[in-house]
N, C-alpha and C. Protein backbone atom coordinates (compact mmCIF):
# COMPACT_ATOMS: atom_id res chain seq x y z
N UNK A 1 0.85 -1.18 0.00
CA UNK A 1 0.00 0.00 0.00
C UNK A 1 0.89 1.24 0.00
N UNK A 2 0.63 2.02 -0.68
CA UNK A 2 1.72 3.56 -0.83
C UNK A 2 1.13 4.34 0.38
N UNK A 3 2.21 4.85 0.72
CA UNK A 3 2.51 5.42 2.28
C UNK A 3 1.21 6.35 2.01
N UNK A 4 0.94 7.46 1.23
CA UNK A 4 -0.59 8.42 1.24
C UNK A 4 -1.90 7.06 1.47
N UNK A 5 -2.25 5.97 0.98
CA UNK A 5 -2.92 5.44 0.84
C UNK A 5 -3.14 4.92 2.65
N UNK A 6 -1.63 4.41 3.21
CA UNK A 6 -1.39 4.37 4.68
C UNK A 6 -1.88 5.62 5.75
N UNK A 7 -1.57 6.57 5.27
CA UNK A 7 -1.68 7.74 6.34
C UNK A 7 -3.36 8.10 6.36
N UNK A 8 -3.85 7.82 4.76
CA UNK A 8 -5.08 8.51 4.96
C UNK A 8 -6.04 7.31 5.69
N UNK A 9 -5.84 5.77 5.93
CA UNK A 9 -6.12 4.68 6.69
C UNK A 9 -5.98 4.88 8.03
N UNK A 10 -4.90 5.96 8.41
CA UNK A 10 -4.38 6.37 9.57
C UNK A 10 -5.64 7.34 10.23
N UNK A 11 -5.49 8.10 9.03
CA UNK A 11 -6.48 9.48 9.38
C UNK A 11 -7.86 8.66 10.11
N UNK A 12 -8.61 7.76 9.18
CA UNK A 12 -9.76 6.98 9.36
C UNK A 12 -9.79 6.60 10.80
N UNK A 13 -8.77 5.76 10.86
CA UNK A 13 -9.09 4.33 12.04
C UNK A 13 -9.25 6.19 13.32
N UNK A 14 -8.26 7.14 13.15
CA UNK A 14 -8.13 7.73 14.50
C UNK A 14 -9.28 8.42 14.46
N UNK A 15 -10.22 8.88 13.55
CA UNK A 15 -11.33 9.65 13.36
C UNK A 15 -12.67 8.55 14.11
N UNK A 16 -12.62 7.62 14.08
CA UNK A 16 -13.64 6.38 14.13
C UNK A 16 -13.15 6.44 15.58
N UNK A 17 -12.28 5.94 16.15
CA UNK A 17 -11.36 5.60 17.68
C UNK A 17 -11.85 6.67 18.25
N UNK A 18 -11.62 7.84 18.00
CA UNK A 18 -11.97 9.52 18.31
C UNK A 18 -13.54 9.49 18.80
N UNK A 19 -14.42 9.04 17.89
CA UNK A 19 -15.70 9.22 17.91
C UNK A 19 -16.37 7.71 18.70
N UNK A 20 -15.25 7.00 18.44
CA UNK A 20 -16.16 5.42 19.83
C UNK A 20 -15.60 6.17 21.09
N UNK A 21 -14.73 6.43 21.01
CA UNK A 21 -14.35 7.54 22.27
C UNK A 21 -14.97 7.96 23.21
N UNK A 22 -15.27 9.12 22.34
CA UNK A 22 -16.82 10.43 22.83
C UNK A 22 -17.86 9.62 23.09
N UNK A 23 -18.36 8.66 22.82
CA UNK A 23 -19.30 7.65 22.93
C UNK A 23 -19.51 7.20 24.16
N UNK A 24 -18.17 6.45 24.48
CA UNK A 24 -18.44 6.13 25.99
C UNK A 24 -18.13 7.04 27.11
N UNK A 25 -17.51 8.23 27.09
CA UNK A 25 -17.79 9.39 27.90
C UNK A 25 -17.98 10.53 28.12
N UNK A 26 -18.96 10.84 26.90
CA UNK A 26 -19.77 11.71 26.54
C UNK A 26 -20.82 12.63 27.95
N UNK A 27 -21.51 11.01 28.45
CA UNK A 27 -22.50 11.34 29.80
C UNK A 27 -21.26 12.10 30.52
N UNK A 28 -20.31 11.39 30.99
CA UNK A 28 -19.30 11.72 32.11
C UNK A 28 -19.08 13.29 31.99
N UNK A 29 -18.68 13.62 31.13
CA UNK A 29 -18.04 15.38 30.80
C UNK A 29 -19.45 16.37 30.78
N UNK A 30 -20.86 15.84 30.53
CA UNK A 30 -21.43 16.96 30.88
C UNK A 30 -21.85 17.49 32.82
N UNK A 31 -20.84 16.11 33.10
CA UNK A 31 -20.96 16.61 34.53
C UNK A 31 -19.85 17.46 35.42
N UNK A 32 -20.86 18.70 36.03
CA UNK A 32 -19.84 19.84 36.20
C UNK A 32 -18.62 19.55 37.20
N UNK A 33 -18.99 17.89 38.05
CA UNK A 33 -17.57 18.14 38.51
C UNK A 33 -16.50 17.15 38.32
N UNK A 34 -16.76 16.64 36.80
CA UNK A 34 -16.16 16.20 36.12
C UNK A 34 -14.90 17.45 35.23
N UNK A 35 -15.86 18.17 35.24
CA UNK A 35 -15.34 19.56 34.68
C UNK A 35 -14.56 20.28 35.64
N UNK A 36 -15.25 19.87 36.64
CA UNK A 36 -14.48 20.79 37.62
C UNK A 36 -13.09 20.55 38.13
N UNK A 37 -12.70 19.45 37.58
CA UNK A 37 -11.32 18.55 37.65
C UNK A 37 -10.27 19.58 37.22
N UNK A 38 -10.51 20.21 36.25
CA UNK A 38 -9.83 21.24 35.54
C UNK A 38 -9.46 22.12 36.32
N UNK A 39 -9.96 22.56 37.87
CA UNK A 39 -9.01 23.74 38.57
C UNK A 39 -8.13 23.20 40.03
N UNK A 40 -7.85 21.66 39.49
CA UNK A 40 -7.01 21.08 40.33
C UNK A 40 -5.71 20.52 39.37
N UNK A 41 -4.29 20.77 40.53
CA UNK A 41 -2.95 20.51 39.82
C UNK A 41 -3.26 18.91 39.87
N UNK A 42 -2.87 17.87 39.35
CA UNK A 42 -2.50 16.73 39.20
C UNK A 42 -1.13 16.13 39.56
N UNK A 43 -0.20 16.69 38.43
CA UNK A 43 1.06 16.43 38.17
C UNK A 43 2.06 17.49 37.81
N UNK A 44 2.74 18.31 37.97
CA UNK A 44 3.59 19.59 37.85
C UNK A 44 2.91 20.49 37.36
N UNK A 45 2.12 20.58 35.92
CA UNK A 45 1.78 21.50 35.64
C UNK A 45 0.08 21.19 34.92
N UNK A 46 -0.15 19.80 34.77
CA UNK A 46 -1.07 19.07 33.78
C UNK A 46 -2.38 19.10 35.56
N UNK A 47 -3.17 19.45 34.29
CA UNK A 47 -4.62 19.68 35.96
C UNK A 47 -5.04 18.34 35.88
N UNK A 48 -5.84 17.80 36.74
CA UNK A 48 -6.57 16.44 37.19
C UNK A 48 -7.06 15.89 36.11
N UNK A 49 -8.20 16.70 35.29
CA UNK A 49 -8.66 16.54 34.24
C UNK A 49 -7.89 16.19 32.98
N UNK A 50 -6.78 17.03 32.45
CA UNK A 50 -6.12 16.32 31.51
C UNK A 50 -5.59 15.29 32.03
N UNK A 51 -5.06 14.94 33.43
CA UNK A 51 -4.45 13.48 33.30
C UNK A 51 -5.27 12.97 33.17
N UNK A 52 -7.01 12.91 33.62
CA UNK A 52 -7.58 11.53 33.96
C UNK A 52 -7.91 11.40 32.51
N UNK A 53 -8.02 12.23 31.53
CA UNK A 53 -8.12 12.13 30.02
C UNK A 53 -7.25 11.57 29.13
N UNK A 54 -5.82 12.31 29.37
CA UNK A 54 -4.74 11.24 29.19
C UNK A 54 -5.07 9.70 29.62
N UNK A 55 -5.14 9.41 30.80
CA UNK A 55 -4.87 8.04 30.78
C UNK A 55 -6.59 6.90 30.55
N UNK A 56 -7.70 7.87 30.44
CA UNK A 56 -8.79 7.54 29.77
C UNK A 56 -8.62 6.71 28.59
N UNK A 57 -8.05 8.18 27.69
CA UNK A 57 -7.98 7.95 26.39
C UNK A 57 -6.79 7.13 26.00
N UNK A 58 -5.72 7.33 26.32
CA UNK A 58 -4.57 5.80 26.50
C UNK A 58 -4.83 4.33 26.49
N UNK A 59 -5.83 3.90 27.66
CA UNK A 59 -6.35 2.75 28.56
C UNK A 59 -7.80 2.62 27.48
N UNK A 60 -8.27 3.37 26.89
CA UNK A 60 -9.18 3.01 25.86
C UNK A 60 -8.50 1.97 24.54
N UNK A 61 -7.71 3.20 24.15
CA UNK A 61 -7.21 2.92 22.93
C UNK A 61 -6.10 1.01 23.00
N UNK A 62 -5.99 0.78 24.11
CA UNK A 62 -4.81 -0.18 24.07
C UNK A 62 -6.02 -1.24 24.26
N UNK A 63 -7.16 -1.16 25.77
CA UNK A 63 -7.59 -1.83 25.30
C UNK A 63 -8.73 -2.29 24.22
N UNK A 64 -8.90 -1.36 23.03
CA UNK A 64 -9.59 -1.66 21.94
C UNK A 64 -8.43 -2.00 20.94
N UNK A 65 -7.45 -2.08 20.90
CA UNK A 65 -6.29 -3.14 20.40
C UNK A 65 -6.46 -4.63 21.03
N UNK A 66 -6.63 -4.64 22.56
CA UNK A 66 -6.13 -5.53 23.18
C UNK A 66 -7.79 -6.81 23.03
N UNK A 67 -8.87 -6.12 22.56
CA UNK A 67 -10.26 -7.01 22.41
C UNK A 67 -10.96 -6.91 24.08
N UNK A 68 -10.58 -5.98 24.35
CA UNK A 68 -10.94 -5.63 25.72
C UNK A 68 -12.24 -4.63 26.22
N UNK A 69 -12.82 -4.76 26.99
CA UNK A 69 -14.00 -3.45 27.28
C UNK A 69 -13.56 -2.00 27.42
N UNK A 70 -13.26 -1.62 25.91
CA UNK A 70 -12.25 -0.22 26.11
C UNK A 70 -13.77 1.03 26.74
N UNK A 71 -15.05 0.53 26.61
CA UNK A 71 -15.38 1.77 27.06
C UNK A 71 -15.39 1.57 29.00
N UNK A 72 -15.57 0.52 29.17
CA UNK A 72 -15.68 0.55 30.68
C UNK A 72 -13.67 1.13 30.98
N UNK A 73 -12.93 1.11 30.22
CA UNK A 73 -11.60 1.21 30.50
C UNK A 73 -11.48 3.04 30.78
N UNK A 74 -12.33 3.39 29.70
CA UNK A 74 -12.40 4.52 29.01
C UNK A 74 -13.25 5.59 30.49
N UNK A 75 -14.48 5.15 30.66
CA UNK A 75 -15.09 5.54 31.58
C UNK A 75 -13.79 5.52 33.15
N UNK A 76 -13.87 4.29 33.21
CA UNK A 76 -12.81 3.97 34.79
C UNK A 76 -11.87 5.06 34.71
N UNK A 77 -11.10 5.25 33.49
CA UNK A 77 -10.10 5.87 33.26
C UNK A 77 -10.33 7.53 33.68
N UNK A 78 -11.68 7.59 32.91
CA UNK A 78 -11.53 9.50 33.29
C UNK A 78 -12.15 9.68 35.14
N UNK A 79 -12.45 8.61 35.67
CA UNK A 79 -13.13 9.08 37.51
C UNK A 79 -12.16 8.10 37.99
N UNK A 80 -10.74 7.82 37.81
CA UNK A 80 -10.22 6.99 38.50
C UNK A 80 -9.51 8.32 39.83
N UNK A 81 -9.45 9.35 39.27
CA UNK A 81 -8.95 10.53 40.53
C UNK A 81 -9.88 11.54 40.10
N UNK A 82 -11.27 10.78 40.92
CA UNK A 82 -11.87 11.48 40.75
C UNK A 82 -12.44 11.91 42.49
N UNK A 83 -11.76 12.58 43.05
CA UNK A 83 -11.49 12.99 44.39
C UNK A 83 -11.43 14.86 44.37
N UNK A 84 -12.33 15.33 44.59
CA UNK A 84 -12.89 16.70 44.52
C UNK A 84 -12.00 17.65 45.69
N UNK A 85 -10.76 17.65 45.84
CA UNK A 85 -10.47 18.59 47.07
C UNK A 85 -8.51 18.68 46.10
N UNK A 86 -7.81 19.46 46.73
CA UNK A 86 -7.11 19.78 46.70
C UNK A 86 -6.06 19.04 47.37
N UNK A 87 -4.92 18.22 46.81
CA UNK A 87 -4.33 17.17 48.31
C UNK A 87 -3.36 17.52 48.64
N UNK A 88 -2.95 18.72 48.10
CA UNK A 88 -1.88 19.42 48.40
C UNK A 88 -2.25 20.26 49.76
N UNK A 89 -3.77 20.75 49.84
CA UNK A 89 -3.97 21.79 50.98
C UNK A 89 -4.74 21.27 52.03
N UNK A 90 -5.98 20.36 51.03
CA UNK A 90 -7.19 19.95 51.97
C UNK A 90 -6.42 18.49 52.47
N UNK A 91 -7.24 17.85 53.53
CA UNK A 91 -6.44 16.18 53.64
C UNK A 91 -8.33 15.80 54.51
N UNK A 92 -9.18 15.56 53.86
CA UNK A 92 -10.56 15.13 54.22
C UNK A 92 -10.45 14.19 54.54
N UNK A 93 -9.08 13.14 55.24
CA UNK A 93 -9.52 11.68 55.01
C UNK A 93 -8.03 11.06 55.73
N UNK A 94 -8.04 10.25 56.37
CA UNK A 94 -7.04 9.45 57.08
C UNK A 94 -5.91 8.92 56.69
N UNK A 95 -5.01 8.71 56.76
CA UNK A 95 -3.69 7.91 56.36
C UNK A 95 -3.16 8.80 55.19
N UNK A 96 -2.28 8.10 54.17
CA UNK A 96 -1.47 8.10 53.41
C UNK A 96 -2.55 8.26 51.95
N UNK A 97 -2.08 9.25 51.18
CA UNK A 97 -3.13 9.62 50.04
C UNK A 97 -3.38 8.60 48.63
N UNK A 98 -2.49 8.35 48.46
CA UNK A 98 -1.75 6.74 47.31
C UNK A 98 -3.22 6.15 47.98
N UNK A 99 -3.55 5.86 49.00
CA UNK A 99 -4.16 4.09 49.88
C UNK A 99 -5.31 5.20 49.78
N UNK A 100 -6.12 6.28 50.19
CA UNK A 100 -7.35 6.66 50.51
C UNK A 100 -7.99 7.13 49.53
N UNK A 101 -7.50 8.29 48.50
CA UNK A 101 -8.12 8.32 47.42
C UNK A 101 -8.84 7.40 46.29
N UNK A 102 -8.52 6.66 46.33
CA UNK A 102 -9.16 5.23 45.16
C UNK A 102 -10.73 5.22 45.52
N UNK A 103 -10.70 5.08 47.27
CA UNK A 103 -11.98 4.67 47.68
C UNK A 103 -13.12 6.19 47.63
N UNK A 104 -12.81 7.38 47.81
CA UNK A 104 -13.06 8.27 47.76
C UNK A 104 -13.32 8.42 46.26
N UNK A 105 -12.98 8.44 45.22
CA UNK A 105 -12.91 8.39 44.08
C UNK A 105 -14.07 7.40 43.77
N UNK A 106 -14.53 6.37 43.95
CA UNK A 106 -15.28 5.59 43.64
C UNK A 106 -16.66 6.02 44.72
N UNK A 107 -16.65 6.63 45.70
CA UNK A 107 -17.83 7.24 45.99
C UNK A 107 -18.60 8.32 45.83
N UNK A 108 -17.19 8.89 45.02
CA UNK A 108 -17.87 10.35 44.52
C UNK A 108 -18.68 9.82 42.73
N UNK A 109 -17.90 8.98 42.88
CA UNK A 109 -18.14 8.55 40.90
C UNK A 109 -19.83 7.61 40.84
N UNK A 110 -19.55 6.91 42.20
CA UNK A 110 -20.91 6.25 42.60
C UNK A 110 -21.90 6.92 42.57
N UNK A 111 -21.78 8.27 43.25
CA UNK A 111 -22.99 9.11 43.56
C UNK A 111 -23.00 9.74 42.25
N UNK A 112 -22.56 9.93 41.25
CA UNK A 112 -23.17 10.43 40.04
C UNK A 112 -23.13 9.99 38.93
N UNK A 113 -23.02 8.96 39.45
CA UNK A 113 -22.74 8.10 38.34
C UNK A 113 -23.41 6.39 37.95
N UNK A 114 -23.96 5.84 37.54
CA UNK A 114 -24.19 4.48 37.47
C UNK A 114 -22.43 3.72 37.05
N UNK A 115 -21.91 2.86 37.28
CA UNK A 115 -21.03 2.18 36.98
C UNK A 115 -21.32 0.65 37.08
N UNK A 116 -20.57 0.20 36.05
CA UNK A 116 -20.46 -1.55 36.46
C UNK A 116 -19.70 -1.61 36.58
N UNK A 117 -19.55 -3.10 37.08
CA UNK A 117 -18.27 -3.56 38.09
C UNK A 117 -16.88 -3.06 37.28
N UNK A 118 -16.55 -3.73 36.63
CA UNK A 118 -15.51 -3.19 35.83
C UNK A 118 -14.59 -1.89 36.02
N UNK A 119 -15.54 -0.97 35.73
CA UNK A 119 -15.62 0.63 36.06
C UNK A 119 -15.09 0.48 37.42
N UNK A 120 -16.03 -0.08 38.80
CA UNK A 120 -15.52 0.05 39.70
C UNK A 120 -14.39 -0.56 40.03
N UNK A 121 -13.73 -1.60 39.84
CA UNK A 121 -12.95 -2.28 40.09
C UNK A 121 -11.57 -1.45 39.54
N UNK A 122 -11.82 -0.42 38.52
CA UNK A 122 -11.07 0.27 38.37
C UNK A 122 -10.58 1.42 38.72
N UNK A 123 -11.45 1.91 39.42
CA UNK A 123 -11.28 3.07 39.96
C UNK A 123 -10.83 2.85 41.29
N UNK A 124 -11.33 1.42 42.30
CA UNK A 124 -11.09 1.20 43.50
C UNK A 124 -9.86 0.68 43.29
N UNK A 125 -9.08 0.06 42.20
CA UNK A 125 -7.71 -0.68 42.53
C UNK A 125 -6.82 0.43 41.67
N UNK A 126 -6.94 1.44 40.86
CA UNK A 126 -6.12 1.88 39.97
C UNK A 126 -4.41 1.97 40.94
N UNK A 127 -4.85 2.46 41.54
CA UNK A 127 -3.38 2.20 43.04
C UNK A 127 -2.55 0.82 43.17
N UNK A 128 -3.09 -0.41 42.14
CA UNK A 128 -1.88 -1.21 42.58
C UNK A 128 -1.22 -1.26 41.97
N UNK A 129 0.47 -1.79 42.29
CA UNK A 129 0.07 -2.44 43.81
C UNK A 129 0.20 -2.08 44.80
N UNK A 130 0.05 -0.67 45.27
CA UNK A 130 -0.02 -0.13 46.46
C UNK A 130 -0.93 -0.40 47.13
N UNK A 131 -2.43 -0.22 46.53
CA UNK A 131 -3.71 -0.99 47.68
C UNK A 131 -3.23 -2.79 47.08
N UNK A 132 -3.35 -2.95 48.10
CA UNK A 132 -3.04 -4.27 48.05
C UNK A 132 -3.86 -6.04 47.33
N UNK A 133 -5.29 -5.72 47.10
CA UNK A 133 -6.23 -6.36 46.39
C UNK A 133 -6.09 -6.03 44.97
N UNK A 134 -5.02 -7.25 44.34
CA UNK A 134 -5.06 -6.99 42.79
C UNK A 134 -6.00 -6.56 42.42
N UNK A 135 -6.09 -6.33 41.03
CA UNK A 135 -7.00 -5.98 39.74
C UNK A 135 -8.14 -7.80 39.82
N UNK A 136 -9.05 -7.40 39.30
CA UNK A 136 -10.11 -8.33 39.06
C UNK A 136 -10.30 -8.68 37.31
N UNK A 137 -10.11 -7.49 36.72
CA UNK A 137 -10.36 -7.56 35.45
C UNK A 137 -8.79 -6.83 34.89
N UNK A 138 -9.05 -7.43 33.59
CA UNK A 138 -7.39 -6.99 33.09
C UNK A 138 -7.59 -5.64 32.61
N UNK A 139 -8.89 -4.62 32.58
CA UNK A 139 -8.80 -3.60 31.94
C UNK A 139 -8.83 -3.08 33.10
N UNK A 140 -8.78 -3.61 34.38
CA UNK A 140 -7.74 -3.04 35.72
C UNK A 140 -6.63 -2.65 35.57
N UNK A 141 -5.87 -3.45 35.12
CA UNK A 141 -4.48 -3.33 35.13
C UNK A 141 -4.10 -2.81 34.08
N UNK A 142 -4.88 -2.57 33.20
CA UNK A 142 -4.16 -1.41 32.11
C UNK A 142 -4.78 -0.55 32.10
N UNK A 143 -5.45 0.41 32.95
CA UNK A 143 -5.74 1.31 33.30
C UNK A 143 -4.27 1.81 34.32
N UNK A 144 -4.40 0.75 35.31
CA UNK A 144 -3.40 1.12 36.70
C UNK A 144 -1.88 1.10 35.76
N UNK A 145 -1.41 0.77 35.13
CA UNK A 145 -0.25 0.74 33.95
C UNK A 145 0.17 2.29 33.11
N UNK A 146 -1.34 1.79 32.71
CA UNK A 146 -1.59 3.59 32.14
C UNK A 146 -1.28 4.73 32.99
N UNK A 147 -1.88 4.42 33.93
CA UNK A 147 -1.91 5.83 35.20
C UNK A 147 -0.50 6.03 35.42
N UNK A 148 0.00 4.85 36.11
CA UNK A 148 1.78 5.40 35.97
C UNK A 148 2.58 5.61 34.86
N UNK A 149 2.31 5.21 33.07
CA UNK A 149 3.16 5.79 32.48
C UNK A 149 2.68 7.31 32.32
N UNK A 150 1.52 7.77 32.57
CA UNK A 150 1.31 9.12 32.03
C UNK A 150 1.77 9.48 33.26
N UNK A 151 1.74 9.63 33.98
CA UNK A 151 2.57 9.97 35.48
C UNK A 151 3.29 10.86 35.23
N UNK A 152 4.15 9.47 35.01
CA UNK A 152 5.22 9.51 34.74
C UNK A 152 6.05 10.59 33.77
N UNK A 153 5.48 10.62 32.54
CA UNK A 153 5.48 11.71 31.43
C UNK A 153 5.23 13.01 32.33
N UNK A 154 3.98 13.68 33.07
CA UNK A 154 3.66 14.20 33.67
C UNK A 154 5.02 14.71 34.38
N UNK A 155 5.36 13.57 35.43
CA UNK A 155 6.10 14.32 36.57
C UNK A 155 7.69 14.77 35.19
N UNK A 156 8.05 14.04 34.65
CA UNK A 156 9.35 14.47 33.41
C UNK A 156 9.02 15.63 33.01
N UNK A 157 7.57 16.33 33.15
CA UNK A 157 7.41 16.93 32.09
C UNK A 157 7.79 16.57 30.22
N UNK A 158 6.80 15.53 30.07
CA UNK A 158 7.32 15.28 28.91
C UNK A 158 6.11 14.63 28.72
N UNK A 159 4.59 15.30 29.43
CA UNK A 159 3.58 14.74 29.26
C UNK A 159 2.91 15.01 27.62
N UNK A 160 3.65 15.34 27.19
CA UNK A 160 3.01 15.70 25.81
C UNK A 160 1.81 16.68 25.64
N UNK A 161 2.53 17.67 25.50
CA UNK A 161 1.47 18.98 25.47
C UNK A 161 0.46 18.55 24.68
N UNK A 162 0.76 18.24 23.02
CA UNK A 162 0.22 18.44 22.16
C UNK A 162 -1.20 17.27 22.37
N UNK A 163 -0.34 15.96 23.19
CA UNK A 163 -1.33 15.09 23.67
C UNK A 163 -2.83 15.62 24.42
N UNK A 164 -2.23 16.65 25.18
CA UNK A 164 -3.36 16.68 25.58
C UNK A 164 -3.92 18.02 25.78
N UNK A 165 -3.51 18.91 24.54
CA UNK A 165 -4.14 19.73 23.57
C UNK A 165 -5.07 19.15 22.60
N UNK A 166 -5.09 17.85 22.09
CA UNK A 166 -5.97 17.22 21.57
C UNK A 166 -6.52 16.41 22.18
N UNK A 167 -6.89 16.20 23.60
CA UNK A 167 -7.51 15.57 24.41
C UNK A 167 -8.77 16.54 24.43
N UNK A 168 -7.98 17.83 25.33
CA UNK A 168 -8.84 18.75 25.67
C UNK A 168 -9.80 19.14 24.17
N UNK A 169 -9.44 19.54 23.14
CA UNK A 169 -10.10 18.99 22.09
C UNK A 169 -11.22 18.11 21.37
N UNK A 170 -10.49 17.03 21.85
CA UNK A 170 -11.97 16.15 21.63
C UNK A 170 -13.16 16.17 22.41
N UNK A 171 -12.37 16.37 24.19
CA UNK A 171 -13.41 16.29 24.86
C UNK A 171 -14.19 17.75 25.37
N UNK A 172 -14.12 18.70 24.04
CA UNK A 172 -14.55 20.17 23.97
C UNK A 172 -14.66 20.73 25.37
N UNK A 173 -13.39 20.60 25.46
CA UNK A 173 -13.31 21.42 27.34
C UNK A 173 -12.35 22.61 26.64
């Protein structure tokens, strides 16, 4: 196949991926404090919201390679820190933040959210293996995979602007 014939195949599959995308968390973003993720730091300079989009849209895409439930991946992915306070200033909650947020995260996502297990299982373990109860489902663990390579990028600063200039993009924030 000649490389134009390749790229414009390219163009396709990411236009289609783009739009199963928006599909499965479409509901999620018209909620305002889903939105509201956006006036919390995350990672050096990237707010809550672009990471949990970053590693949404990451943990989608691998597992709709992988024949996996990329929208429950997709969903888990954007309320996996989904913990409404500041953890740099506020501390609403006991112990060590790694171990308490997960569960907090899954009660805030509960209350506005319908989820299936999946979803939850992802949002309550994205922390291992720090919380200590593996993953249940494997689009656990590539979510929790995901979360630390974008982190990771994140804390390098080398989260890829442009990444998630076209995050923010798709998901018209």
């Amino acid at each position: 196949m000649p490389k134009w014939e390749m790229f414009k195949e390219s163009l396709k599959k990411r236009a289609s991926n783009d739009a199963d995308y928006k599909d499965c968390i479409k509901d999620l973003l018209t909620n305002q404090e889903v939105r509201g993720l956006h006036n919390f730091v995350q990672h050096g300079n990237v707010s809550r919201l672009e990471h949990s989009l970053f590693v949404s849209y990451k943990s989608f895409l691998l597992c709709k390679k992988l024949g996996l439930d990329y929208c429950s991946a997709a969903r888990g992915g954007l309320l996996h820190d989904f913990f409404l306070y500041n953890r740099k200033v506020e501390k609403p909650y006991k112990g060590i933040h790694g171990f308490a947020h997960p569960k907090i995260a899954l009660d805030n996502a509960s209350k506005y959210f319908n989820l299936n297990e999946i979803e939850k299982d992802i949002i309550k373990k994205h922390m291992w293996p720090l919380t200590i109860v593996p993953p249940k489902y494997m689009e656990t663990l590539v979510v929790s995979c995901v979360d630390k390579y974008c982190a990771t990028l994140e804390f390098a600063n080398m989260g890829g602007k442009k990444n998630l200039i076209y995050l923010k993009k798709l998901a018209q924030i």
